[in-house]
C-alpha atoms as a PDB file:
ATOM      1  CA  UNK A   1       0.000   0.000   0.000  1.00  0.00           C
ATOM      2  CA  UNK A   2       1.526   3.616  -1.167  1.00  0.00           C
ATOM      3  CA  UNK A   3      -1.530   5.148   0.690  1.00  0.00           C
ATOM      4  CA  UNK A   4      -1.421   7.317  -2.889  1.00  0.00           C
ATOM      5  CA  UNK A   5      -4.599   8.459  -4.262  1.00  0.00           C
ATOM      6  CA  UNK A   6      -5.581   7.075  -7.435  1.00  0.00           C
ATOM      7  CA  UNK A   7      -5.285  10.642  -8.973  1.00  0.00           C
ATOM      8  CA  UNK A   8      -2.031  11.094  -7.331  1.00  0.00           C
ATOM      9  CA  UNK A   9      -0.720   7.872  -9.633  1.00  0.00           C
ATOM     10  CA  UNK A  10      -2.047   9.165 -12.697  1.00  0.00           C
ATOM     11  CA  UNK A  11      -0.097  12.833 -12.032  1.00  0.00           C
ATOM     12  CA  UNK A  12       3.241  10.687 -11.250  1.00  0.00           C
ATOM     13  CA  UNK A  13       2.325   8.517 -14.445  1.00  0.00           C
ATOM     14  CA  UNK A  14       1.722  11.652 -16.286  1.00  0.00           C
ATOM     15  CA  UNK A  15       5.341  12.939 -15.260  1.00  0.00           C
ATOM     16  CA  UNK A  16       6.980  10.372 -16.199  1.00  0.00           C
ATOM     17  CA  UNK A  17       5.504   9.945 -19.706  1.00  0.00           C
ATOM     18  CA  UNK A  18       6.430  13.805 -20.280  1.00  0.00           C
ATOM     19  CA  UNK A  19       9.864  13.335 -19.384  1.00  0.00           C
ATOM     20  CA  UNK A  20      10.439   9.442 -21.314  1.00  0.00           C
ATOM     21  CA  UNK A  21      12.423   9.461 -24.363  1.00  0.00           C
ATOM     22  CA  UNK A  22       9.658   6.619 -25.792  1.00  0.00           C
ATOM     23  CA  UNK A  23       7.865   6.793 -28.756  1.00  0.00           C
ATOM     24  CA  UNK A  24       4.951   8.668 -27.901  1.00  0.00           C
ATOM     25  CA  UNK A  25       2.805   5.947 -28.609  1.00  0.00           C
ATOM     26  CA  UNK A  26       4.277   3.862 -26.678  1.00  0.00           C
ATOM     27  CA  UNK A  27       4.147   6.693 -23.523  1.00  0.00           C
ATOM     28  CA  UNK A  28       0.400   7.206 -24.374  1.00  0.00           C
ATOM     29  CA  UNK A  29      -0.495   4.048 -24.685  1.00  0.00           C
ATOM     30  CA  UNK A  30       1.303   3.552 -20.534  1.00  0.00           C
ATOM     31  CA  UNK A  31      -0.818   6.756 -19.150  1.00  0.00           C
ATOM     32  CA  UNK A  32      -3.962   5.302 -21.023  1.00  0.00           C
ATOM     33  CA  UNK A  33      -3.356   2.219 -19.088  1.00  0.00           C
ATOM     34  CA  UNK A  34      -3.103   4.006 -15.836  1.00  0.00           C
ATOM     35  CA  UNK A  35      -6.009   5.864 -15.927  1.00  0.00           C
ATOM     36  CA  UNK A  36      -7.849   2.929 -17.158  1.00  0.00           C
ATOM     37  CA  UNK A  37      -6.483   1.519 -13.570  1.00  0.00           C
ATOM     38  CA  UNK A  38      -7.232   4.188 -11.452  1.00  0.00           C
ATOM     39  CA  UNK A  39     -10.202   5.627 -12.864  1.00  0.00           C
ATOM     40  CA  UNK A  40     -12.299   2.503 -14.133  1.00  0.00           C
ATOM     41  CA  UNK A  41     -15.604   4.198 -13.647  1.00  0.00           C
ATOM     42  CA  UNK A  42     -14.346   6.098 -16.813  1.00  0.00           C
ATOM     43  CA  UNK A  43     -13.416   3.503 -19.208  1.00  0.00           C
ATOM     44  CA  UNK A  44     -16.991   2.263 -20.687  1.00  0.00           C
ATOM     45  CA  UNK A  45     -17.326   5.711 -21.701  1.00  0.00           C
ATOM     46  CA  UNK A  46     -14.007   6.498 -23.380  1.00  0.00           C
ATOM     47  CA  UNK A  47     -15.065   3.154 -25.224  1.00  0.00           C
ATOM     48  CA  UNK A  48     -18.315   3.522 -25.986  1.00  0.00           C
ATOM     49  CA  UNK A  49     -17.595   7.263 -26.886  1.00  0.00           C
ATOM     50  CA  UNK A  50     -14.185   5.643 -29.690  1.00  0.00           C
ATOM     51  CA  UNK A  51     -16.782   3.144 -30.856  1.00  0.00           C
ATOM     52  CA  UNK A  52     -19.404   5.748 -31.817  1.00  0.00           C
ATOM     53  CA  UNK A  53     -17.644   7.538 -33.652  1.00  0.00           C
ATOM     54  CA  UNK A  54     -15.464   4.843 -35.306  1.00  0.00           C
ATOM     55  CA  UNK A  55     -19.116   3.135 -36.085  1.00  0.00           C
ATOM     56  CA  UNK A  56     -20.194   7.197 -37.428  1.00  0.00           C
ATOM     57  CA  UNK A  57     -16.835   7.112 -39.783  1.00  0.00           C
ATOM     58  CA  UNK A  58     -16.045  10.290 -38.072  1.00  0.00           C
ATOM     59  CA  UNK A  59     -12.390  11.170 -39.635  1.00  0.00           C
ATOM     60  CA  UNK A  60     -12.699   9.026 -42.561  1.00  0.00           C
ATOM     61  CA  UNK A  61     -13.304  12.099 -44.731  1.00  0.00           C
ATOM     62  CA  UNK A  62     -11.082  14.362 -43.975  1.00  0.00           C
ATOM     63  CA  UNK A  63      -8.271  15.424 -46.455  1.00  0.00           C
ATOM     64  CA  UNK A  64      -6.260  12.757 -47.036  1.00  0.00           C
ATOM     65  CA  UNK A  65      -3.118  11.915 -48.838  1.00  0.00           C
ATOM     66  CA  UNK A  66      -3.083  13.628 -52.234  1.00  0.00           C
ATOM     67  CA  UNK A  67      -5.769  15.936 -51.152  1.00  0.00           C
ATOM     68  CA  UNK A  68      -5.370  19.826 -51.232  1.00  0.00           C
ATOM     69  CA  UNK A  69      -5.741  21.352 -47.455  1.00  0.00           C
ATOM     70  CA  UNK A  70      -8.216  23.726 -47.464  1.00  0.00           C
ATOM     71  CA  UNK A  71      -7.121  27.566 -46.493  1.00  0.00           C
ATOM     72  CA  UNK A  72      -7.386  28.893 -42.738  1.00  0.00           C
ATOM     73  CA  UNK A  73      -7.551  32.189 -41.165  1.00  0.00           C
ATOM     74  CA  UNK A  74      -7.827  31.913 -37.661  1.00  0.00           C
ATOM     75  CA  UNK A  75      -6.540  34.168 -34.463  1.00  0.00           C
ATOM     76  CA  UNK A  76      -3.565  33.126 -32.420  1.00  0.00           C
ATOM     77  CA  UNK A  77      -2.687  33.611 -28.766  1.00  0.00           C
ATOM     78  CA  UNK A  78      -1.916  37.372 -29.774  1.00  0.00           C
ATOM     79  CA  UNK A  79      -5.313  38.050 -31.707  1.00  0.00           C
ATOM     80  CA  UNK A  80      -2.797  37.953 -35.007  1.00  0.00           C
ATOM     81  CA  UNK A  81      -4.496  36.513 -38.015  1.00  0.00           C
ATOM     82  CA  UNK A  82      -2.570  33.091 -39.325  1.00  0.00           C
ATOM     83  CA  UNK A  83      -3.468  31.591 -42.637  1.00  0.00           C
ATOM     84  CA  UNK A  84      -2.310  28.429 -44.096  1.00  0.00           C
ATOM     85  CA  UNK A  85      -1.302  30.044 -46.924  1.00  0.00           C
ATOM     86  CA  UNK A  86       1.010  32.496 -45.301  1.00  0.00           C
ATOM     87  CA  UNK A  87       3.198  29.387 -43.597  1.00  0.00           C
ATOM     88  CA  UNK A  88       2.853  27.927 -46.511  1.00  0.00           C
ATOM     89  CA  UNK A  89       4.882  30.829 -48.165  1.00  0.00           C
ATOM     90  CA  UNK A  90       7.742  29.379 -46.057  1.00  0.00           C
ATOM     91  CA  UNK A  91       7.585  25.950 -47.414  1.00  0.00           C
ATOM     92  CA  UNK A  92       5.237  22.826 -45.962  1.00  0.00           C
ATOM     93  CA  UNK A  93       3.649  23.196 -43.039  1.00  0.00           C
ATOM     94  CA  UNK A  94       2.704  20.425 -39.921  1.00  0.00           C
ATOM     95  CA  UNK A  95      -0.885  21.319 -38.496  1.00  0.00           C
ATOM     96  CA  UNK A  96      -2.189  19.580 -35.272  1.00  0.00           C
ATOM     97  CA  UNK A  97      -5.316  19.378 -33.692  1.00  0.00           C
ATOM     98  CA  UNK A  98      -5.693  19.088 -30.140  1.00  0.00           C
ATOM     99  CA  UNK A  99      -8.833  18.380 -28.105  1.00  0.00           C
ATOM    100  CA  UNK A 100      -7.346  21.510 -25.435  1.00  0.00           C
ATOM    101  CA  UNK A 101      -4.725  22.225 -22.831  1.00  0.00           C
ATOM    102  CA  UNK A 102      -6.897  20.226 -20.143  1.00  0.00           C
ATOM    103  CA  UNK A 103      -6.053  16.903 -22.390  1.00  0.00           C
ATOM    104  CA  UNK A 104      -2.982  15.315 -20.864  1.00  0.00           C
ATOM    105  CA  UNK A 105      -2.698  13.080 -24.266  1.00  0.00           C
ATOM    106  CA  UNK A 106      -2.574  16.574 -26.343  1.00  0.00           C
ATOM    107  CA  UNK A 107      -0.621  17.567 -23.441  1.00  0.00           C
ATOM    108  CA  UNK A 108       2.197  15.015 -24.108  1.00  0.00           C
ATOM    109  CA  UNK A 109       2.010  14.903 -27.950  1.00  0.00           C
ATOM    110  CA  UNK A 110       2.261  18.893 -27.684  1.00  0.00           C
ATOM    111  CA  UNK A 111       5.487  18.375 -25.798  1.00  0.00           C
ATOM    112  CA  UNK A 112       6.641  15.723 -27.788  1.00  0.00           C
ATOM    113  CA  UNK A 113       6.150  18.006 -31.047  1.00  0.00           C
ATOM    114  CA  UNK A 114       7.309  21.268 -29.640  1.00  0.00           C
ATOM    115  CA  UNK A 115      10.519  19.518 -29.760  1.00  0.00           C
ATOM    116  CA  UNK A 116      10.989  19.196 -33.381  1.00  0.00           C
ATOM    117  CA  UNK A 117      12.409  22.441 -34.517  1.00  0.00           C
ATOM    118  CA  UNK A 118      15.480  20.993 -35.131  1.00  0.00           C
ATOM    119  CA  UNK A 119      13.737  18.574 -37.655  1.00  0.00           C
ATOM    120  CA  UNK A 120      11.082  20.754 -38.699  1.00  0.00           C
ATOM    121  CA  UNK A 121      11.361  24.327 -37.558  1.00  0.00           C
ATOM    122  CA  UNK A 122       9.187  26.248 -35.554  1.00  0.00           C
ATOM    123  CA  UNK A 123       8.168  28.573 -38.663  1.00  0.00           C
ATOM    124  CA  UNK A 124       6.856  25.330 -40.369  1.00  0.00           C
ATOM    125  CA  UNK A 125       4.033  24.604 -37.482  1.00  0.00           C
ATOM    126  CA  UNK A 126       1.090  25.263 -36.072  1.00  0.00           C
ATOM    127  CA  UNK A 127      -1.558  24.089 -33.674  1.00  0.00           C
ATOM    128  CA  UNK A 128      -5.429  24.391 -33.719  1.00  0.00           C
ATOM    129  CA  UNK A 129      -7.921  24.094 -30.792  1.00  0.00           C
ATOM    130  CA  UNK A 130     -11.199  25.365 -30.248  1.00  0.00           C
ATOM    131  CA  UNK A 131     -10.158  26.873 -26.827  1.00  0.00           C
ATOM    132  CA  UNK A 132      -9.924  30.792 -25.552  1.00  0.00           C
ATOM    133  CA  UNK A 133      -6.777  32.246 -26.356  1.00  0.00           C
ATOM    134  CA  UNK A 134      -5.919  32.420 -22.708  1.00  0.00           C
ATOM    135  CA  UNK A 135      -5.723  28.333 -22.659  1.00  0.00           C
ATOM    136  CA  UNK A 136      -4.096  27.768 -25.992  1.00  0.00           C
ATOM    137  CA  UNK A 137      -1.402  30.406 -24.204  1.00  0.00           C
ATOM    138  CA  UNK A 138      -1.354  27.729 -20.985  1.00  0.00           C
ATOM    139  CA  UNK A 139      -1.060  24.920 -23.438  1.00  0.00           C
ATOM    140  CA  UNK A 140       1.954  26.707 -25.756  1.00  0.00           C
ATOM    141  CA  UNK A 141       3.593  27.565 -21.766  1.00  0.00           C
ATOM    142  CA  UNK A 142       3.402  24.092 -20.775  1.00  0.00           C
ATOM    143  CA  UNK A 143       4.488  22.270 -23.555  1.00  0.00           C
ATOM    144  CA  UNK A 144       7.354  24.976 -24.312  1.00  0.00           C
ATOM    145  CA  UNK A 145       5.642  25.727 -28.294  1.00  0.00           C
ATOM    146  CA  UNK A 146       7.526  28.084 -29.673  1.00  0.00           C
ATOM    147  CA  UNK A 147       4.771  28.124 -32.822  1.00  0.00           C
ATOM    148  CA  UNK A 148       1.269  29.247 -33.153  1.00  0.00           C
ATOM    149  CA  UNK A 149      -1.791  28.058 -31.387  1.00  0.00           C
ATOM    150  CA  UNK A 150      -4.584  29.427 -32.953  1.00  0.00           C
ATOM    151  CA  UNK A 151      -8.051  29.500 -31.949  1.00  0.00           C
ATOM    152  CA  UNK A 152     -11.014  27.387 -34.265  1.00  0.00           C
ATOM    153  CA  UNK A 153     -14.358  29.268 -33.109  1.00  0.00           C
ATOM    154  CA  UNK A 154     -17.250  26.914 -32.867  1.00  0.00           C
ATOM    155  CA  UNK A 155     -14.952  24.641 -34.574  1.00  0.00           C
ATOM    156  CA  UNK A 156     -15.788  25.873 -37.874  1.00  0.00           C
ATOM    157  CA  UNK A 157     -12.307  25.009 -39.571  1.00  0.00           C
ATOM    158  CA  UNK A 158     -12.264  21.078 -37.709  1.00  0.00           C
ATOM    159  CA  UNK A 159     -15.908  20.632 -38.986  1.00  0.00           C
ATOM    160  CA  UNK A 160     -15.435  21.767 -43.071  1.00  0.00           C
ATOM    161  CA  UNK A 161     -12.910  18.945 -42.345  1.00  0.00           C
ATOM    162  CA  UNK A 162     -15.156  16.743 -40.852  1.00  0.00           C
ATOM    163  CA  UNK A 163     -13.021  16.486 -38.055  1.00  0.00           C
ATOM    164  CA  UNK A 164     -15.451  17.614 -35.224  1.00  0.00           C
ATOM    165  CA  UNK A 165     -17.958  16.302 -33.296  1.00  0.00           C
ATOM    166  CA  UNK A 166     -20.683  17.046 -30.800  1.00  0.00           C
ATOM    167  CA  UNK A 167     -19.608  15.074 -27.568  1.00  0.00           C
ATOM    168  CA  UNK A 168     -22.334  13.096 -25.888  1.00  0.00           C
ATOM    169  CA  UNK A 169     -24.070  14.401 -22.585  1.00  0.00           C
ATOM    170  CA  UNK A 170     -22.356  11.370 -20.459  1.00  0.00           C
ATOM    171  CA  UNK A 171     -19.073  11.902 -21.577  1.00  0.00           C
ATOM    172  CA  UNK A 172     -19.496  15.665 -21.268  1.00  0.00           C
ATOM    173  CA  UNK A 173     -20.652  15.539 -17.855  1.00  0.00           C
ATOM    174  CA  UNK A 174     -17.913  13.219 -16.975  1.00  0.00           C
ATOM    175  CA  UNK A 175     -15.404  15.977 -17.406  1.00  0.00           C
ATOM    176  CA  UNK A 176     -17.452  18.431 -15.674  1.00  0.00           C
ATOM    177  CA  UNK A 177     -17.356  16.147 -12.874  1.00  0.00           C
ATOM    178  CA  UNK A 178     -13.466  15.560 -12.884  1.00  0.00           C
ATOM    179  CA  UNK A 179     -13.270  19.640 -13.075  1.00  0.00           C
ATOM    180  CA  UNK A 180     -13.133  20.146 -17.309  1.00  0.00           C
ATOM    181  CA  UNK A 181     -15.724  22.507 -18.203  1.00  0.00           C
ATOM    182  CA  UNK A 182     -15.378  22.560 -21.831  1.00  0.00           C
ATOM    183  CA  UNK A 183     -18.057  25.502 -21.842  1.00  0.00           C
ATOM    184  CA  UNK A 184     -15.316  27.652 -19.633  1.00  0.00           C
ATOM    185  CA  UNK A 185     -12.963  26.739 -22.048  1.00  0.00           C
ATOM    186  CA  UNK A 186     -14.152  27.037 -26.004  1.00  0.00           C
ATOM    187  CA  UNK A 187     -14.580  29.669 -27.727  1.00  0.00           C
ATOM    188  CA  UNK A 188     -18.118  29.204 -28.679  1.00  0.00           C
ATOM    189  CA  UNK A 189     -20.689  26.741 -27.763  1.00  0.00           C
ATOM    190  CA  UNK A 190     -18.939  24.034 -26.444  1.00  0.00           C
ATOM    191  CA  UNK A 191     -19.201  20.595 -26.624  1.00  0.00           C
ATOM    192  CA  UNK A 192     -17.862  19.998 -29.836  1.00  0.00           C
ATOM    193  CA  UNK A 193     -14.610  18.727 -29.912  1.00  0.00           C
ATOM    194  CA  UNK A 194     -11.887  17.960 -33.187  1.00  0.00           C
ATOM    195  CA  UNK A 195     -10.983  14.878 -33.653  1.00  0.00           C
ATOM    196  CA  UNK A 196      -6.996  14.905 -33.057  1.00  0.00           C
ATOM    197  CA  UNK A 197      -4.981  15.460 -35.984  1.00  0.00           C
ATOM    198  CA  UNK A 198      -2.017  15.966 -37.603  1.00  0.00           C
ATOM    199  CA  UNK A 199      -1.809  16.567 -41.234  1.00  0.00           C
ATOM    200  CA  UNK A 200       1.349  17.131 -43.403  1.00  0.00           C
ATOM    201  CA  UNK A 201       1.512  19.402 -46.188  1.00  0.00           C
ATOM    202  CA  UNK A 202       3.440  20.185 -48.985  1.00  0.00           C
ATOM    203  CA  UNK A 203       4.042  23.906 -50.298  1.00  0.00           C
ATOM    204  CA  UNK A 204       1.255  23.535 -53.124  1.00  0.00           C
ATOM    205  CA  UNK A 205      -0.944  23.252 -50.200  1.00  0.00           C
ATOM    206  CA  UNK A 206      -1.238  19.263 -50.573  1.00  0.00           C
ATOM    207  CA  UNK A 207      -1.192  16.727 -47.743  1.00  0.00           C
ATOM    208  CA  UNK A 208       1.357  14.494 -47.802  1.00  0.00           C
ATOM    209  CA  UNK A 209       0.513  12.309 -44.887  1.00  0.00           C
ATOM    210  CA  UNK A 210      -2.398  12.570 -42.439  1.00  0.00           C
ATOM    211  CA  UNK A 211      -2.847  11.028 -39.043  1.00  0.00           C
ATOM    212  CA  UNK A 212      -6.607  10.714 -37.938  1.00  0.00           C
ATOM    213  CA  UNK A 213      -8.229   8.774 -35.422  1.00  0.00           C
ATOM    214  CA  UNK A 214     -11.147   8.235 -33.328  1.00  0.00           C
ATOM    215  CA  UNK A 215      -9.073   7.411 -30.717  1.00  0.00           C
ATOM    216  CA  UNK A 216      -7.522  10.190 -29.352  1.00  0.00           C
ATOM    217  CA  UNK A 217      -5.228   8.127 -26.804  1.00  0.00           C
ATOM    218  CA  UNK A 218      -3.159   7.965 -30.580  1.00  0.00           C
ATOM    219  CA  UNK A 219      -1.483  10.379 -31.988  1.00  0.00           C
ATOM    220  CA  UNK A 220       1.352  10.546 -35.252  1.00  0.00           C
ATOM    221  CA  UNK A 221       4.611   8.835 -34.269  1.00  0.00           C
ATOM    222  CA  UNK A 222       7.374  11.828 -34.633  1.00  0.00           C
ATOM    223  CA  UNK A 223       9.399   9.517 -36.873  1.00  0.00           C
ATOM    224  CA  UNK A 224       6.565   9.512 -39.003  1.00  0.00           C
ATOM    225  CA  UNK A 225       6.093  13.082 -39.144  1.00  0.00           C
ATOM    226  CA  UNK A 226       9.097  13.682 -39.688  1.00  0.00           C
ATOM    227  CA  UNK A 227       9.804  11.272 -42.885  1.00  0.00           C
ATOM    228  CA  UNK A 228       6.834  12.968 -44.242  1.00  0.00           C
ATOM    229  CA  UNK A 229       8.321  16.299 -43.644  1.00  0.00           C
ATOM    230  CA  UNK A 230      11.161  15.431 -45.351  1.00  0.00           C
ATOM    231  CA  UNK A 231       9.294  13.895 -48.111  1.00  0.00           C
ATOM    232  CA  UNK A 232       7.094  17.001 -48.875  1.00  0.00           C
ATOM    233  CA  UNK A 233      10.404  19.459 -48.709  1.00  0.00           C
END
Protein backbone atom coordinates (compact mmCIF):
# COMPACT_ATOMS: atom_id res chain seq x y z
CA UNK A 1 0.00 0.00 0.00
CA UNK A 2 1.53 3.62 -1.17
CA UNK A 3 -1.53 5.15 0.69
CA UNK A 4 -1.42 7.32 -2.89
CA UNK A 5 -4.60 8.46 -4.26
CA UNK A 6 -5.58 7.08 -7.44
CA UNK A 7 -5.29 10.64 -8.97
CA UNK A 8 -2.03 11.09 -7.33
CA UNK A 9 -0.72 7.87 -9.63
CA UNK A 10 -2.05 9.16 -12.70
CA UNK A 11 -0.10 12.83 -12.03
CA UNK A 12 3.24 10.69 -11.25
CA UNK A 13 2.32 8.52 -14.44
CA UNK A 14 1.72 11.65 -16.29
CA UNK A 15 5.34 12.94 -15.26
CA UNK A 16 6.98 10.37 -16.20
CA UNK A 17 5.50 9.95 -19.71
CA UNK A 18 6.43 13.80 -20.28
CA UNK A 19 9.86 13.33 -19.38
CA UNK A 20 10.44 9.44 -21.31
CA UNK A 21 12.42 9.46 -24.36
CA UNK A 22 9.66 6.62 -25.79
CA UNK A 23 7.86 6.79 -28.76
CA UNK A 24 4.95 8.67 -27.90
CA UNK A 25 2.81 5.95 -28.61
CA UNK A 26 4.28 3.86 -26.68
CA UNK A 27 4.15 6.69 -23.52
CA UNK A 28 0.40 7.21 -24.37
CA UNK A 29 -0.50 4.05 -24.69
CA UNK A 30 1.30 3.55 -20.53
CA UNK A 31 -0.82 6.76 -19.15
CA UNK A 32 -3.96 5.30 -21.02
CA UNK A 33 -3.36 2.22 -19.09
CA UNK A 34 -3.10 4.01 -15.84
CA UNK A 35 -6.01 5.86 -15.93
CA UNK A 36 -7.85 2.93 -17.16
CA UNK A 37 -6.48 1.52 -13.57
CA UNK A 38 -7.23 4.19 -11.45
CA UNK A 39 -10.20 5.63 -12.86
CA UNK A 40 -12.30 2.50 -14.13
CA UNK A 41 -15.60 4.20 -13.65
CA UNK A 42 -14.35 6.10 -16.81
CA UNK A 43 -13.42 3.50 -19.21
CA UNK A 44 -16.99 2.26 -20.69
CA UNK A 45 -17.33 5.71 -21.70
CA UNK A 46 -14.01 6.50 -23.38
CA UNK A 47 -15.06 3.15 -25.22
CA UNK A 48 -18.31 3.52 -25.99
CA UNK A 49 -17.60 7.26 -26.89
CA UNK A 50 -14.18 5.64 -29.69
CA UNK A 51 -16.78 3.14 -30.86
CA UNK A 52 -19.40 5.75 -31.82
CA UNK A 53 -17.64 7.54 -33.65
CA UNK A 54 -15.46 4.84 -35.31
CA UNK A 55 -19.12 3.14 -36.09
CA UNK A 56 -20.19 7.20 -37.43
CA UNK A 57 -16.84 7.11 -39.78
CA UNK A 58 -16.04 10.29 -38.07
CA UNK A 59 -12.39 11.17 -39.64
CA UNK A 60 -12.70 9.03 -42.56
CA UNK A 61 -13.30 12.10 -44.73
CA UNK A 62 -11.08 14.36 -43.98
CA UNK A 63 -8.27 15.42 -46.45
CA UNK A 64 -6.26 12.76 -47.04
CA UNK A 65 -3.12 11.91 -48.84
CA UNK A 66 -3.08 13.63 -52.23
CA UNK A 67 -5.77 15.94 -51.15
CA UNK A 68 -5.37 19.83 -51.23
CA UNK A 69 -5.74 21.35 -47.45
CA UNK A 70 -8.22 23.73 -47.46
CA UNK A 71 -7.12 27.57 -46.49
CA UNK A 72 -7.39 28.89 -42.74
CA UNK A 73 -7.55 32.19 -41.17
CA UNK A 74 -7.83 31.91 -37.66
CA UNK A 75 -6.54 34.17 -34.46
CA UNK A 76 -3.56 33.13 -32.42
CA UNK A 77 -2.69 33.61 -28.77
CA UNK A 78 -1.92 37.37 -29.77
CA UNK A 79 -5.31 38.05 -31.71
CA UNK A 80 -2.80 37.95 -35.01
CA UNK A 81 -4.50 36.51 -38.02
CA UNK A 82 -2.57 33.09 -39.32
CA UNK A 83 -3.47 31.59 -42.64
CA UNK A 84 -2.31 28.43 -44.10
CA UNK A 85 -1.30 30.04 -46.92
CA UNK A 86 1.01 32.50 -45.30
CA UNK A 87 3.20 29.39 -43.60
CA UNK A 88 2.85 27.93 -46.51
CA UNK A 89 4.88 30.83 -48.17
CA UNK A 90 7.74 29.38 -46.06
CA UNK A 91 7.59 25.95 -47.41
CA UNK A 92 5.24 22.83 -45.96
CA UNK A 93 3.65 23.20 -43.04
CA UNK A 94 2.70 20.42 -39.92
CA UNK A 95 -0.89 21.32 -38.50
CA UNK A 96 -2.19 19.58 -35.27
CA UNK A 97 -5.32 19.38 -33.69
CA UNK A 98 -5.69 19.09 -30.14
CA UNK A 99 -8.83 18.38 -28.10
CA UNK A 100 -7.35 21.51 -25.43
CA UNK A 101 -4.73 22.22 -22.83
CA UNK A 102 -6.90 20.23 -20.14
CA UNK A 103 -6.05 16.90 -22.39
CA UNK A 104 -2.98 15.32 -20.86
CA UNK A 105 -2.70 13.08 -24.27
CA UNK A 106 -2.57 16.57 -26.34
CA UNK A 107 -0.62 17.57 -23.44
CA UNK A 108 2.20 15.01 -24.11
CA UNK A 109 2.01 14.90 -27.95
CA UNK A 110 2.26 18.89 -27.68
CA UNK A 111 5.49 18.37 -25.80
CA UNK A 112 6.64 15.72 -27.79
CA UNK A 113 6.15 18.01 -31.05
CA UNK A 114 7.31 21.27 -29.64
CA UNK A 115 10.52 19.52 -29.76
CA UNK A 116 10.99 19.20 -33.38
CA UNK A 117 12.41 22.44 -34.52
CA UNK A 118 15.48 20.99 -35.13
CA UNK A 119 13.74 18.57 -37.65
CA UNK A 120 11.08 20.75 -38.70
CA UNK A 121 11.36 24.33 -37.56
CA UNK A 122 9.19 26.25 -35.55
CA UNK A 123 8.17 28.57 -38.66
CA UNK A 124 6.86 25.33 -40.37
CA UNK A 125 4.03 24.60 -37.48
CA UNK A 126 1.09 25.26 -36.07
CA UNK A 127 -1.56 24.09 -33.67
CA UNK A 128 -5.43 24.39 -33.72
CA UNK A 129 -7.92 24.09 -30.79
CA UNK A 130 -11.20 25.37 -30.25
CA UNK A 131 -10.16 26.87 -26.83
CA UNK A 132 -9.92 30.79 -25.55
CA UNK A 133 -6.78 32.25 -26.36
CA UNK A 134 -5.92 32.42 -22.71
CA UNK A 135 -5.72 28.33 -22.66
CA UNK A 136 -4.10 27.77 -25.99
CA UNK A 137 -1.40 30.41 -24.20
CA UNK A 138 -1.35 27.73 -20.99
CA UNK A 139 -1.06 24.92 -23.44
CA UNK A 140 1.95 26.71 -25.76
CA UNK A 141 3.59 27.57 -21.77
CA UNK A 142 3.40 24.09 -20.78
CA UNK A 143 4.49 22.27 -23.56
CA UNK A 144 7.35 24.98 -24.31
CA UNK A 145 5.64 25.73 -28.29
CA UNK A 146 7.53 28.08 -29.67
CA UNK A 147 4.77 28.12 -32.82
CA UNK A 148 1.27 29.25 -33.15
CA UNK A 149 -1.79 28.06 -31.39
CA UNK A 150 -4.58 29.43 -32.95
CA UNK A 151 -8.05 29.50 -31.95
CA UNK A 152 -11.01 27.39 -34.26
CA UNK A 153 -14.36 29.27 -33.11
CA UNK A 154 -17.25 26.91 -32.87
CA UNK A 155 -14.95 24.64 -34.57
CA UNK A 156 -15.79 25.87 -37.87
CA UNK A 157 -12.31 25.01 -39.57
CA UNK A 158 -12.26 21.08 -37.71
CA UNK A 159 -15.91 20.63 -38.99
CA UNK A 160 -15.43 21.77 -43.07
CA UNK A 161 -12.91 18.95 -42.35
CA UNK A 162 -15.16 16.74 -40.85
CA UNK A 163 -13.02 16.49 -38.05
CA UNK A 164 -15.45 17.61 -35.22
CA UNK A 165 -17.96 16.30 -33.30
CA UNK A 166 -20.68 17.05 -30.80
CA UNK A 167 -19.61 15.07 -27.57
CA UNK A 168 -22.33 13.10 -25.89
CA UNK A 169 -24.07 14.40 -22.59
CA UNK A 170 -22.36 11.37 -20.46
CA UNK A 171 -19.07 11.90 -21.58
CA UNK A 172 -19.50 15.66 -21.27
CA UNK A 173 -20.65 15.54 -17.86
CA UNK A 174 -17.91 13.22 -16.97
CA UNK A 175 -15.40 15.98 -17.41
CA UNK A 176 -17.45 18.43 -15.67
CA UNK A 177 -17.36 16.15 -12.87
CA UNK A 178 -13.47 15.56 -12.88
CA UNK A 179 -13.27 19.64 -13.07
CA UNK A 180 -13.13 20.15 -17.31
CA UNK A 181 -15.72 22.51 -18.20
CA UNK A 182 -15.38 22.56 -21.83
CA UNK A 183 -18.06 25.50 -21.84
CA UNK A 184 -15.32 27.65 -19.63
CA UNK A 185 -12.96 26.74 -22.05
CA UNK A 186 -14.15 27.04 -26.00
CA UNK A 187 -14.58 29.67 -27.73
CA UNK A 188 -18.12 29.20 -28.68
CA UNK A 189 -20.69 26.74 -27.76
CA UNK A 190 -18.94 24.03 -26.44
CA UNK A 191 -19.20 20.60 -26.62
CA UNK A 192 -17.86 20.00 -29.84
CA UNK A 193 -14.61 18.73 -29.91
CA UNK A 194 -11.89 17.96 -33.19
CA UNK A 195 -10.98 14.88 -33.65
CA UNK A 196 -7.00 14.90 -33.06
CA UNK A 197 -4.98 15.46 -35.98
CA UNK A 198 -2.02 15.97 -37.60
CA UNK A 199 -1.81 16.57 -41.23
CA UNK A 200 1.35 17.13 -43.40
CA UNK A 201 1.51 19.40 -46.19
CA UNK A 202 3.44 20.19 -48.99
CA UNK A 203 4.04 23.91 -50.30
CA UNK A 204 1.25 23.54 -53.12
CA UNK A 205 -0.94 23.25 -50.20
CA UNK A 206 -1.24 19.26 -50.57
CA UNK A 207 -1.19 16.73 -47.74
CA UNK A 208 1.36 14.49 -47.80
CA UNK A 209 0.51 12.31 -44.89
CA UNK A 210 -2.40 12.57 -42.44
CA UNK A 211 -2.85 11.03 -39.04
CA UNK A 212 -6.61 10.71 -37.94
CA UNK A 213 -8.23 8.77 -35.42
CA UNK A 214 -11.15 8.23 -33.33
CA UNK A 215 -9.07 7.41 -30.72
CA UNK A 216 -7.52 10.19 -29.35
CA UNK A 217 -5.23 8.13 -26.80
CA UNK A 218 -3.16 7.96 -30.58
CA UNK A 219 -1.48 10.38 -31.99
CA UNK A 220 1.35 10.55 -35.25
CA UNK A 221 4.61 8.84 -34.27
CA UNK A 222 7.37 11.83 -34.63
CA UNK A 223 9.40 9.52 -36.87
CA UNK A 224 6.56 9.51 -39.00
CA UNK A 225 6.09 13.08 -39.14
CA UNK A 226 9.10 13.68 -39.69
CA UNK A 227 9.80 11.27 -42.89
CA UNK A 228 6.83 12.97 -44.24
CA UNK A 229 8.32 16.30 -43.64
CA UNK A 230 11.16 15.43 -45.35
CA UNK A 231 9.29 13.89 -48.11
CA UNK A 232 7.09 17.00 -48.88
CA UNK A 233 10.40 19.46 -48.71
Amino acid sequence: MTGKSPYEVIGEMFDAMRMSTAPLNERLNAFAEAIREGSPQFTPLVDNLILRLRASGAGQHAPDAGDPMPNFLLPDTSQRLVSLAEILKRGPAVISFYRGHWCPYCQLAATTYANLDASVGAEHMVAITPEKRKFNAQLAFGAGMTYPVLTDIDCGYTLSLNLAFWLDAAFNDMLISIGRDLGAYQAGAGCVLPIPATFVIDSHGIVVRRHVDPDYRQRMEVEDLIEAYRSAT
